[in-house]
Protein backbone atom coordinates (compact mmCIF):
# COMPACT_ATOMS: atom_id res chain seq x y z
CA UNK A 1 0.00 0.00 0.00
CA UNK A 2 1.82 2.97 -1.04
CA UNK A 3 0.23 5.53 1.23
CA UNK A 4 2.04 3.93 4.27
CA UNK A 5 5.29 4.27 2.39
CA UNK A 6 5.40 7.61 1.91
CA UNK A 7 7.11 9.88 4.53
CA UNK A 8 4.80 12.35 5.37
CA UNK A 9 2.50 9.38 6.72
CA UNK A 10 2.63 9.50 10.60
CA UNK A 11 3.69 5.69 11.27
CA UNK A 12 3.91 6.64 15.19
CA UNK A 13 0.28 7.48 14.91
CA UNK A 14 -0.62 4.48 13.17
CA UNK A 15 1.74 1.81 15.52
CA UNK A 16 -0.47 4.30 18.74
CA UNK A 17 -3.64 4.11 17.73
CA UNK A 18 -4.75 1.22 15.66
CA UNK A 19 -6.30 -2.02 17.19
CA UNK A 20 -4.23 -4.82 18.25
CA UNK A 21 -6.10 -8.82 18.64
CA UNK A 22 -6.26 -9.61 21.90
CA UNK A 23 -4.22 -12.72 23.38
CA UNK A 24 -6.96 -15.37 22.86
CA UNK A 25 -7.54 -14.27 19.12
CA UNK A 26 -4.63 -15.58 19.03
CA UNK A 27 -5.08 -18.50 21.06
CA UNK A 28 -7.97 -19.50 18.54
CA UNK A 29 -5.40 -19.26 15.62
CA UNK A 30 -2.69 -21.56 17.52
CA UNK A 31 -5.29 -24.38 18.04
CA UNK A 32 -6.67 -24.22 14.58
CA UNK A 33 -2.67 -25.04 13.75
CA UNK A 34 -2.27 -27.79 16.23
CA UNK A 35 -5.68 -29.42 16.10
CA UNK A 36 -6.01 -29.46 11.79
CA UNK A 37 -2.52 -30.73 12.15
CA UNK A 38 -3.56 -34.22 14.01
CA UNK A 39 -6.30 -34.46 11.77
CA UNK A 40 -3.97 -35.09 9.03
CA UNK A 41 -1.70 -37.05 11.03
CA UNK A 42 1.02 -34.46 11.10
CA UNK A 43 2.35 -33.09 14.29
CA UNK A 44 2.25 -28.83 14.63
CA UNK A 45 5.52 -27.21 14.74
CA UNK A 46 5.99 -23.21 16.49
CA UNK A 47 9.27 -22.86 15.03
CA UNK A 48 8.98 -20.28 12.00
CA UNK A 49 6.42 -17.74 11.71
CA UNK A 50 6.07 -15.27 8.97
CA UNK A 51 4.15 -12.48 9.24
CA UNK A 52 3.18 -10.58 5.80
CA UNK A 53 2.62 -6.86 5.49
CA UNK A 54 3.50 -6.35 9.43
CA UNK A 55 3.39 -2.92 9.48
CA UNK A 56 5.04 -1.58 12.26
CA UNK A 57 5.19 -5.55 14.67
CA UNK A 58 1.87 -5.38 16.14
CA UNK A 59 1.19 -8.92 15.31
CA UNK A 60 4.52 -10.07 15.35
CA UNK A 61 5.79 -9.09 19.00
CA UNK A 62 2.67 -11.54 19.74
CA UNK A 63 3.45 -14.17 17.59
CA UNK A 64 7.26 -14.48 18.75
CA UNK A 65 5.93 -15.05 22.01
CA UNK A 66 4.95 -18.11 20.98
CA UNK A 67 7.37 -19.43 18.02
CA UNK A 68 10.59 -20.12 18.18
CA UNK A 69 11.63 -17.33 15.26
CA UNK A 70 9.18 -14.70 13.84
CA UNK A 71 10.35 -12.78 10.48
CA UNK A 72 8.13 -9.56 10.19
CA UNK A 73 7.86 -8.64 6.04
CA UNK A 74 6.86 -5.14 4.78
CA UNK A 75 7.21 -3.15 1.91
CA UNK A 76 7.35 0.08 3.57
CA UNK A 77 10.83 1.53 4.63
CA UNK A 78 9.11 4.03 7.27
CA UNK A 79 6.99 0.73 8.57
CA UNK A 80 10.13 -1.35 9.00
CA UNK A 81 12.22 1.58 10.65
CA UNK A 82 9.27 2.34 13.01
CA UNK A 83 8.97 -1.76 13.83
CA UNK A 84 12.82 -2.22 14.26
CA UNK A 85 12.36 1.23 16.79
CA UNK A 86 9.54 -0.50 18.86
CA UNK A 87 11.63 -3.86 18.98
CA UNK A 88 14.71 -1.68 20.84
CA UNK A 89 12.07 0.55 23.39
CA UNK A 90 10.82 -4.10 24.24
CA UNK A 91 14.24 -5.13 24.95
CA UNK A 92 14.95 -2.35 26.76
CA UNK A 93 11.44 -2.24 28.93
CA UNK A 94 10.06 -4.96 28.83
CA UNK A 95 9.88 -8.75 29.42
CA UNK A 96 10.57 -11.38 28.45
CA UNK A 97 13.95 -10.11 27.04
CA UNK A 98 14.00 -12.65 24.58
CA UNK A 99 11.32 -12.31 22.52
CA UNK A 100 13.11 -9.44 20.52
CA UNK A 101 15.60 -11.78 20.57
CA UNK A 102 13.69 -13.43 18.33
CA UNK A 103 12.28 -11.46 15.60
CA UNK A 104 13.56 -9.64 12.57
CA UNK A 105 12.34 -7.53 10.31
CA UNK A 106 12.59 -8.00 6.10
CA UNK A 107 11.47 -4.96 4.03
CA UNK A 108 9.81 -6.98 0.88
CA UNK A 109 6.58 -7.42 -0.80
CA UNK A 110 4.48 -10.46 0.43
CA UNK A 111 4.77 -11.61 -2.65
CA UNK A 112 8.40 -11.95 -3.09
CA UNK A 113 9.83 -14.01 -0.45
CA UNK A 114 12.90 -15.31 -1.96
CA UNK A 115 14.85 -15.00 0.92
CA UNK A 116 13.08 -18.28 2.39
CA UNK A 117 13.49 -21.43 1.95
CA UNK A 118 11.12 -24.09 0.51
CA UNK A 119 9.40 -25.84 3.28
CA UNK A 120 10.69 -23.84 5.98
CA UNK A 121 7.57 -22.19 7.73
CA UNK A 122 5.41 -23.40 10.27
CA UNK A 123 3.30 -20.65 9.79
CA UNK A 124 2.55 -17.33 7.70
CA UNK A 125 -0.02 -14.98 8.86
CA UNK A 126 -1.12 -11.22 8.25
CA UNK A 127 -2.78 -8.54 10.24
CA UNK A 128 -4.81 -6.24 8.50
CA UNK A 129 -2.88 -6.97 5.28
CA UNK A 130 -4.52 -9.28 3.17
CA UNK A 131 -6.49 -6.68 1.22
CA UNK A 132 -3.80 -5.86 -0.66
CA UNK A 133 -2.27 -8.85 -1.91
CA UNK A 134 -2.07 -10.43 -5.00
CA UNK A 135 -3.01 -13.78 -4.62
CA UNK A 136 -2.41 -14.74 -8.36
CA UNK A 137 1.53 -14.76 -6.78
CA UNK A 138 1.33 -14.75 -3.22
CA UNK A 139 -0.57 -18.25 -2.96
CA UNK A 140 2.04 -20.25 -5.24
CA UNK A 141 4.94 -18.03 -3.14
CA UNK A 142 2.97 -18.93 0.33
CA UNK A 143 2.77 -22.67 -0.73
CA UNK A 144 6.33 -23.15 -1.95
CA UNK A 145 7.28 -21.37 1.44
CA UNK A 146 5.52 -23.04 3.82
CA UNK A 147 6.26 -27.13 5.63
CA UNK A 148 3.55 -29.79 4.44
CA UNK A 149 0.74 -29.13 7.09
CA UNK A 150 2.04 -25.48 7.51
CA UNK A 151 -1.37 -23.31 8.21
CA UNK A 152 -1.75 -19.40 6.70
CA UNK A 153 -3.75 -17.32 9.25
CA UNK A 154 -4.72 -14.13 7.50
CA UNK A 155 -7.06 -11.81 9.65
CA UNK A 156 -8.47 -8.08 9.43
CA UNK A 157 -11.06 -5.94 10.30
CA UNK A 158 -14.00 -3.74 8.88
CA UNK A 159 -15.32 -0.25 8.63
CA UNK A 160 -15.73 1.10 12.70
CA UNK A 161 -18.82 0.99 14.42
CA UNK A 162 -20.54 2.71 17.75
CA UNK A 163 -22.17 -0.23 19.54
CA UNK A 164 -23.62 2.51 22.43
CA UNK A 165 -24.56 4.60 19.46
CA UNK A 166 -26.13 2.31 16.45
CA UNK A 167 -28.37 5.29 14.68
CA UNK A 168 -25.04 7.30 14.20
CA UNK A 169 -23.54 4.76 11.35
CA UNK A 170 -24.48 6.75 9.14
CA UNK A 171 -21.83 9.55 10.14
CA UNK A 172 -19.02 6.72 9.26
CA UNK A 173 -20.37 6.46 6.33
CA UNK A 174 -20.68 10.01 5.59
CA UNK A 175 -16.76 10.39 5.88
CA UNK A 176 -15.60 6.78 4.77
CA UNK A 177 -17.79 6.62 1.90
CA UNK A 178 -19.11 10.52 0.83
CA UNK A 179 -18.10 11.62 -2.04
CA UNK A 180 -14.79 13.43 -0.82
CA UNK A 181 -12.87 10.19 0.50
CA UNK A 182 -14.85 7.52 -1.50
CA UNK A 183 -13.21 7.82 -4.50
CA UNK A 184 -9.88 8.16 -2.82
CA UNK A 185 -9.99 4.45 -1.38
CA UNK A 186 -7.47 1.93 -3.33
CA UNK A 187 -9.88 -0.95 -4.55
CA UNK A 188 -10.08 -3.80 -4.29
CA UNK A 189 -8.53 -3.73 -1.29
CA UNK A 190 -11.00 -1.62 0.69
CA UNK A 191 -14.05 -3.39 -0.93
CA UNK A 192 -12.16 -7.01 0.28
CA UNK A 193 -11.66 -5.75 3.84
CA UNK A 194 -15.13 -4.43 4.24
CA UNK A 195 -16.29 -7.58 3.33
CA UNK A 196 -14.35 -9.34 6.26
CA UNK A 197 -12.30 -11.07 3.90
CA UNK A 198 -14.40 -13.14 2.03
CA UNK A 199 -13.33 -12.10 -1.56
CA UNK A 200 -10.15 -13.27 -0.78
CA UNK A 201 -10.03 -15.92 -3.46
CA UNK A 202 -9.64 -20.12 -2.07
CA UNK A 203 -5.90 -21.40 -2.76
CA UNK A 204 -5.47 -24.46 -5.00
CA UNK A 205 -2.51 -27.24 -4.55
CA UNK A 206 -0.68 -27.46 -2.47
CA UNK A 207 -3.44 -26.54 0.02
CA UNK A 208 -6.00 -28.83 1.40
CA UNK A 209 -9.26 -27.46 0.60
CA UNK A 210 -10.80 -29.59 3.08
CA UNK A 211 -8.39 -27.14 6.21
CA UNK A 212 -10.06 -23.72 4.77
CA UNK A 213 -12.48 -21.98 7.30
CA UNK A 214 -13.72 -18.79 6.97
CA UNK A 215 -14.78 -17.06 10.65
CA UNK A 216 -16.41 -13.79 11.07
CA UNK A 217 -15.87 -11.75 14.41
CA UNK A 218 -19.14 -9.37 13.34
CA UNK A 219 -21.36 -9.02 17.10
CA UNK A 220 -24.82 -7.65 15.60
CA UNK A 221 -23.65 -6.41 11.98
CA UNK A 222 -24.27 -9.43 10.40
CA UNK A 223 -27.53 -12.41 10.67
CA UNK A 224 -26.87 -14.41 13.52
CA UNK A 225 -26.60 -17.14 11.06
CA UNK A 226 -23.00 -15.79 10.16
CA UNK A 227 -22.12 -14.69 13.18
CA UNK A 228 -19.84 -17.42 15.15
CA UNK A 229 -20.78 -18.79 18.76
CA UNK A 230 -20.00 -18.25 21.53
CA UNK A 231 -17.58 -16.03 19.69
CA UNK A 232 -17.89 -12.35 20.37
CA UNK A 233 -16.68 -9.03 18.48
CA UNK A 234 -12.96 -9.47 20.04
CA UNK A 235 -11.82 -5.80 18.97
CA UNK A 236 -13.12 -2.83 21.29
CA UNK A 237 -11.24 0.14 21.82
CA UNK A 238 -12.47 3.20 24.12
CA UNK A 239 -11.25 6.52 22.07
CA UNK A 240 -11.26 9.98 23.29
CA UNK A 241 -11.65 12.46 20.69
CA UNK A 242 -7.87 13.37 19.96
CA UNK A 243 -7.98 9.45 19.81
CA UNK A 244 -10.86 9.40 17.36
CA UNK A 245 -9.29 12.47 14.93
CA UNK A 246 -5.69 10.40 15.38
CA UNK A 247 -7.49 7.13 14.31
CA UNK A 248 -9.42 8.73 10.93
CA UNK A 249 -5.48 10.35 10.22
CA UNK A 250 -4.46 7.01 9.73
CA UNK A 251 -6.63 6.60 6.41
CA UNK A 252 -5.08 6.09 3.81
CA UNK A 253 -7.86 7.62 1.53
CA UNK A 254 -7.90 10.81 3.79
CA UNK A 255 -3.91 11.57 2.45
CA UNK A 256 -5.07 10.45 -1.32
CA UNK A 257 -7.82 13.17 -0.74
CA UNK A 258 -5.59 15.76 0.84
CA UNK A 259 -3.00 15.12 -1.73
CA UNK A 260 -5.26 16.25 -4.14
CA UNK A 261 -7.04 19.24 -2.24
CA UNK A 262 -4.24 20.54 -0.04
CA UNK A 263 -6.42 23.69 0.65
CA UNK A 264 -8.32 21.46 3.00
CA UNK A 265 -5.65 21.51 5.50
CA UNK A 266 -6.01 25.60 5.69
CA UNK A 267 -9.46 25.90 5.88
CA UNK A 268 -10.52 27.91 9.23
CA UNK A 269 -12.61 25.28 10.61
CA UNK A 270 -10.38 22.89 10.44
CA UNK A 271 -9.42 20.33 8.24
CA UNK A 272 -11.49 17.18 7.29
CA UNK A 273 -10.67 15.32 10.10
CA UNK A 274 -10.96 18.13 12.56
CA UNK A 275 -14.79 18.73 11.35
CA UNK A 276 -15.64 14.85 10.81
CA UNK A 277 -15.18 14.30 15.20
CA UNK A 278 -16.69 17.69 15.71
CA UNK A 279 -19.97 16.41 13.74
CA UNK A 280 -19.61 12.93 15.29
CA UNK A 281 -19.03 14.27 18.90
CA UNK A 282 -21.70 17.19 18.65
CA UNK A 283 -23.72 14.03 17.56
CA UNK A 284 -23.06 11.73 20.40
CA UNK A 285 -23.02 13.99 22.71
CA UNK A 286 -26.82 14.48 22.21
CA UNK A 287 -27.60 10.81 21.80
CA UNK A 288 -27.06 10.67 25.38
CA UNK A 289 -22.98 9.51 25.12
CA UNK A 290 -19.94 10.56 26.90
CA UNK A 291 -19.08 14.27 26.42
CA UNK A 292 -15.10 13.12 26.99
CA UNK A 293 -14.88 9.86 25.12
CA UNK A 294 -16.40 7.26 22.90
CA UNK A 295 -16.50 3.69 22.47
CA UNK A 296 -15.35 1.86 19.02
CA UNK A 297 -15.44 -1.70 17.48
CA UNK A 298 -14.33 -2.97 14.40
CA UNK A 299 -15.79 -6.40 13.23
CA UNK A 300 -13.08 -8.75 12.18
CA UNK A 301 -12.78 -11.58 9.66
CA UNK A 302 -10.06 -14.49 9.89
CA UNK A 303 -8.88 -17.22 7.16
CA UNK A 304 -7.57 -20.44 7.85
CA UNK A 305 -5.85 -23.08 5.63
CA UNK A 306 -3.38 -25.65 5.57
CA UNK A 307 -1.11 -26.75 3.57
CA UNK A 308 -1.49 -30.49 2.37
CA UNK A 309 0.52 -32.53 4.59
């Protein structure tokens, strides 16, 4: 995605304010790679994880804390600085020391993973990446990659949503989707993520079709014949409203749109962001919310499938 490469894109704000899975999202993912593995009468390894389009290590400080080695890849220089950055403040800080130890960062496409051996992954995952690959050459490059019985765990989430505040979607939609920003959205990646995945297209040999699950983390948005149980919508995040304005400057259509109107940025009442959480605080504020803060989900869509074993 070439928005997050660019330098004027604020890559601390993004690494700040963006949602992270919680720990038994991930718990979920690790069974799905142990139990489909006995099914096929393979045992599940936790020594290589690869984690495509990682941005700046959300997902992969997780991941290393359970596999042995975790190799973050991402095409975005400012994304891989910001990473290697965060990596430094956890050995310093935090513990345990060693699971820096174990990570390292490639800057490459998802695509082009040369630098790996065949049959050397247990695992290859992405957060909130998926969208934008191209699956005509990352499923041959993810199969050729991957051990026999290796699993690909690719997971994201959709457009925001105010559970306290339901009648208000349509403000999202205003700025997401009027006619300023719409337009400015890189398709089909937008369109795929929306859709919690789905489009993603089903990988042929060497996967077993038979492994491939398709869950949706969607609460209410969805018939409650899609929506898995007891699952619930596993990412909530309680914003303030420098949090909110932070969070909508991490679009990447809002910097298409404002490099093609910089005058927004001057205008006295502030610039599209700045008027978007007026209107949706002003607007919450009267449907009875907090005058201080505001309460955000994101439903969340996850892919599983193995390689044949």
């Amino acid at each position: 995605m070439a928005t997050f490469a660019r330098s004027a894109f604020n890559v601390k704000a993004y690494s700040d304010i963006r949602p992270v899975f919680p720990q038994a999202f991930f718990t979920l993912v690790y069974g799905y790679h142990a139990n489909a593995g006995k099914l096929n009468g393979a045992k599940a390894e936790f020594k290589r994880c690869v984690d495509l389009g990682c941005g700046t290590g959300q997902a992969t400080t997780i991941l290393a804390e359970k596999f042995d080695e975790v190799i973050g890849v991402e095409p975005s220089g400012p994304m891989v600085d910001r990473a290697t950055k965060l990596l430094q403040e956890i050995k310093e800080n935090s513990k345990p020391a060693s699971v820096p130890d174990k990570i390292r960062y490639v800057k490459s496409a998802a695509e082009e993973l040369s630098f790996l051996e065949d049959g050397s992954v247990d695992m290859v995952t992405a957060s909130q990446a998926a969208h934008w690959f191209d699956y005509s050459r990352l499923w041959p490059e993810v199969g050729r990659v991957l051990k026999p019985n290796g699993t690909v765990a690719f997971w994201g989430y959709g457009e925001m949503r105010l559970p306290k505040h339901p009648s208000l979607a349509r403000l999202i939609t205003e700025f997401t989707h009027g006619p300023e920003l719409d337009p400015c959205w890189e398709q089909p990646g937008r369109s795929i993520v929306e859709a919690l995945l789905d489009p993603i297209p089903s990988p042929g040999a060497p996967f077993d079709a038979s492994t491939e699950q398709r869950v949706k983390f969607s609460g209410d948005y969805l018939p409650l014949s899609e929506v898995p149980k007891p699952e619930p919508v596993i990412l909530t995040k309680e914003l303030d409203w420098h949090g909110l304005e932070t969070y909508a400057r991490t679009f990447s259509a809002l910097h298409t749109y404002w490099e093609k109107h910089p005058e927004d940025k001057e205008r006295p009442d502030g610039d599209f962001a700045v008027r978007w959480v007026q209107k949706m605080k002003k607007a919450i504020i009267e449907d009875g919310g907090d005058a201080d803060k505001v309460t955000v989900e994101w439903p969340a869509g996850l892919l599983l499938v193995k390689k044949a074993s």
